[in-house]
N, C-alpha and C. Protein backbone atom coordinates (compact mmCIF):
# COMPACT_ATOMS: atom_id res chain seq x y z
N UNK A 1 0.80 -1.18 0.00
CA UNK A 1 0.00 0.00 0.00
C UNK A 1 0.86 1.26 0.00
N UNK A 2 1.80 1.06 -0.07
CA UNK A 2 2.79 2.63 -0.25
C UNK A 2 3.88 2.69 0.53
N UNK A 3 3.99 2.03 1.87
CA UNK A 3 4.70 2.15 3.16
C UNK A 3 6.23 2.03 2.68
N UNK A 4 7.10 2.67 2.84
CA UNK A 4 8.27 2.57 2.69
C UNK A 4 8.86 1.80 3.73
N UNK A 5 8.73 1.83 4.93
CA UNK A 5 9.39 1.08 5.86
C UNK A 5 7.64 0.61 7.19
N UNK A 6 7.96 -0.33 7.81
CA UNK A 6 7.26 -0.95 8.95
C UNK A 6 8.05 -0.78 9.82
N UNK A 7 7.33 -0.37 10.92
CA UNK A 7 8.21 -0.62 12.37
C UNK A 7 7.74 -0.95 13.21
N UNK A 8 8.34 -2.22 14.25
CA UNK A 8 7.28 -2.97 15.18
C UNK A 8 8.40 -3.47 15.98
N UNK A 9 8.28 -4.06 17.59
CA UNK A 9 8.39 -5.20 17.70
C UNK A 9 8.91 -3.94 18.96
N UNK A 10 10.12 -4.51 19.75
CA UNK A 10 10.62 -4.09 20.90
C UNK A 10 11.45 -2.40 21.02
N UNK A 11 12.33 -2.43 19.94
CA UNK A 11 12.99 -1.60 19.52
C UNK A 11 12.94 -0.76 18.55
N UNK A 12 11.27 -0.40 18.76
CA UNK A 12 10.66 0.77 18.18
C UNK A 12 11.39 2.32 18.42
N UNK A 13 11.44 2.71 19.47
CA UNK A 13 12.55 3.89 19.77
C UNK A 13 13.77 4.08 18.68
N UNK A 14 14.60 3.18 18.93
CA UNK A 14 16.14 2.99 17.89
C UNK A 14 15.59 3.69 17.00
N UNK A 15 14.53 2.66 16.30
CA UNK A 15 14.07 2.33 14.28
C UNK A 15 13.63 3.78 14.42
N UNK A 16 12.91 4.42 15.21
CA UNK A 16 12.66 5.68 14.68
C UNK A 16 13.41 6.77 14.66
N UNK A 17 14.37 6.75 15.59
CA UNK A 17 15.61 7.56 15.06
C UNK A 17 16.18 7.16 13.68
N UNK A 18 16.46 5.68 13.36
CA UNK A 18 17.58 5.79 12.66
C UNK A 18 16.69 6.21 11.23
N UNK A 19 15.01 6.10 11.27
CA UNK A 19 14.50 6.91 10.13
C UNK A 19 14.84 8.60 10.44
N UNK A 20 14.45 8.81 11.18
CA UNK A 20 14.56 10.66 11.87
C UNK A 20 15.98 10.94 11.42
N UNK A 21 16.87 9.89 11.43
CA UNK A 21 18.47 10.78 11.81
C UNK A 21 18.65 11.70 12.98
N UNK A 22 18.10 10.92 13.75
CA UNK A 22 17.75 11.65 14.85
C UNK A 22 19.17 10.55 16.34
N UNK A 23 19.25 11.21 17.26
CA UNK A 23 20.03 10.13 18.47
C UNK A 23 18.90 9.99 19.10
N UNK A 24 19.02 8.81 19.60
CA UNK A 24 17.46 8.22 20.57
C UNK A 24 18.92 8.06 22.12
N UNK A 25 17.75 8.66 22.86
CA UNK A 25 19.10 8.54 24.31
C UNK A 25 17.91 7.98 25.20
N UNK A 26 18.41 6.80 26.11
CA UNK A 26 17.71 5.54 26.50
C UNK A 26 17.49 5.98 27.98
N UNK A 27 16.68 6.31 28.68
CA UNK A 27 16.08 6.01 30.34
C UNK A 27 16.16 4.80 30.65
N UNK A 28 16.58 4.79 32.13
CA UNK A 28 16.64 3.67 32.76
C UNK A 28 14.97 3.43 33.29
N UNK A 29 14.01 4.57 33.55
CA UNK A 29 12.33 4.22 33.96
C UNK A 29 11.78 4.58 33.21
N UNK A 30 11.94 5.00 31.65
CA UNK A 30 10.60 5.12 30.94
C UNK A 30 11.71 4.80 29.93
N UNK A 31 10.52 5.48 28.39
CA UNK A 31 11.06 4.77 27.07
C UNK A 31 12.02 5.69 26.05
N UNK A 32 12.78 6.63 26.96
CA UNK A 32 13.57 7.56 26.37
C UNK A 32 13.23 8.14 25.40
N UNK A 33 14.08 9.08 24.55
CA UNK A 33 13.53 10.07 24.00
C UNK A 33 14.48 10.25 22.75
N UNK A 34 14.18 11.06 21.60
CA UNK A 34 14.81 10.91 20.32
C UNK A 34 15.17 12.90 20.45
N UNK A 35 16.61 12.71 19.74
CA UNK A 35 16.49 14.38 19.76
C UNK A 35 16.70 14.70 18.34
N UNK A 36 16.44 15.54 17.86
CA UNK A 36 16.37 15.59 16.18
C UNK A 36 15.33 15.15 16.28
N UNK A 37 14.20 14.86 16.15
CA UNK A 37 13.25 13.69 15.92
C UNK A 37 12.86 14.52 14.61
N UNK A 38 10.80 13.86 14.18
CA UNK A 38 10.41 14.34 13.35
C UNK A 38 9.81 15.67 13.16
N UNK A 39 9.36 16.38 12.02
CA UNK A 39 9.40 17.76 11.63
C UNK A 39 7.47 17.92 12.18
N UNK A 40 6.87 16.88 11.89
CA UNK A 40 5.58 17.06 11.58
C UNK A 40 5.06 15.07 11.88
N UNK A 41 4.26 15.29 13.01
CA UNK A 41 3.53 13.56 13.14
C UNK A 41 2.39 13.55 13.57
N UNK A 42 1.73 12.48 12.53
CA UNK A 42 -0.16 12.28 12.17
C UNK A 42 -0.13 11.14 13.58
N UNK A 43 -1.16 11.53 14.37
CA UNK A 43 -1.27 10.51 14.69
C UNK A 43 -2.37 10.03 14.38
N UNK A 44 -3.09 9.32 14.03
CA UNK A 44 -4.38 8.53 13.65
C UNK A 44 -4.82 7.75 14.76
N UNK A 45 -4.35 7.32 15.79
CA UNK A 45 -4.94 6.84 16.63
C UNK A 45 -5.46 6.99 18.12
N UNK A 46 -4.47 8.34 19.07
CA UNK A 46 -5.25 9.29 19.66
C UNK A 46 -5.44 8.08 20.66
N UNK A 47 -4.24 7.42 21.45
CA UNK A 47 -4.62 6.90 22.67
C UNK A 47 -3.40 7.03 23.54
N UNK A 48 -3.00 7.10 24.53
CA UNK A 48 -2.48 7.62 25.56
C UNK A 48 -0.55 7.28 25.54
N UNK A 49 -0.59 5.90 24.61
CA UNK A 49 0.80 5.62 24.45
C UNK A 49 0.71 6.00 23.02
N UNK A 50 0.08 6.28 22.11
CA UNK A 50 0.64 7.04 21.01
C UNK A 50 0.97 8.60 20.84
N UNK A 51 0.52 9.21 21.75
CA UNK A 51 0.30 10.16 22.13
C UNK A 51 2.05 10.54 22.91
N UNK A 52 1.80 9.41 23.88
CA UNK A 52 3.12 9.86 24.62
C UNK A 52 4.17 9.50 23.10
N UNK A 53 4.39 8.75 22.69
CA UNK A 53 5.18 8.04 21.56
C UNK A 53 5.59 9.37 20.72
N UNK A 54 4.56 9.81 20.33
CA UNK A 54 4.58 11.47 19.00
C UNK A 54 5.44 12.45 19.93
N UNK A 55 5.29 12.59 20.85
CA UNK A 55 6.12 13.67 21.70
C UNK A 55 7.07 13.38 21.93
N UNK A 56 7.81 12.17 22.59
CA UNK A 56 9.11 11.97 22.08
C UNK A 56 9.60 12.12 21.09
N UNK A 57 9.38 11.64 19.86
CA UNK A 57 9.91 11.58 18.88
C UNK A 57 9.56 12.78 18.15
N UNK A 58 8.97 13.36 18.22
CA UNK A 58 9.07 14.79 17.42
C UNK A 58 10.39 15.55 17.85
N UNK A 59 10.73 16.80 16.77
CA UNK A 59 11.84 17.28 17.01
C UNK A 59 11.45 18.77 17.90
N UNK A 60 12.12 19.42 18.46
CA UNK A 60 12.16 21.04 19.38
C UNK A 60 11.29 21.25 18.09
N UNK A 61 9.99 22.20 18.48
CA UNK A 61 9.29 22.92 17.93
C UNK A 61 8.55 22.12 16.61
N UNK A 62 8.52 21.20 17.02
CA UNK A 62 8.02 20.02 15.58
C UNK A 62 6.50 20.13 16.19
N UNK A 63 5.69 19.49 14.92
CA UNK A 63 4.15 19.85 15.40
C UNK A 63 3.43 18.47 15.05
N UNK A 64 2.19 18.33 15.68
CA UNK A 64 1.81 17.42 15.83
C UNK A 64 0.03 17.73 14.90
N UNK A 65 -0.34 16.68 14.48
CA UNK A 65 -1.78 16.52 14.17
C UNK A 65 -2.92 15.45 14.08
C-alpha cells in the first residue's frame, strides 16, 4: 500500500531515530527520547501511548496533528 518502511516489535525507539536521523538517548524508567526527531507527526490513533510516543519523537518545535 505505499509504506516505505514498517516498524514494530521491541525496539521501536532505535528504528525511529535511525528513520529521523535523529540520536534516541535511553532512560533507565521510561522509554527515552529521540532528539532531532520528526518535523511534523499524524497521529491517527489518539490513545495515551501514542500520544506519549509522538512527543518523544518529534523534534524542538516540531508539530503534531
Amino acid at each position: 500500500m505505499g509504506a516505505d518502511r514498517i516498524i514494530s516489535g521491541n525496539k521501536t525507539y532505535a528504528s525511529m531515530a535511525e528513520v529521523a536521523g535523529a540520536c534516541y538517548y535511553q532512560a533507565p524508567l521510561n522509554r527515552g527520547m529521540l532528539l532531532g526527531g520528526f518535523d511534523v507527526i499524524y497521529d491517527c490513533v489518539g490513545s495515551a501511548t501514542t500520544v506519549t510516543d509522538s512527543l518523544r519523537w518529534a523534534r524542538a518545535r516540531g508539530r503534531g496533528s
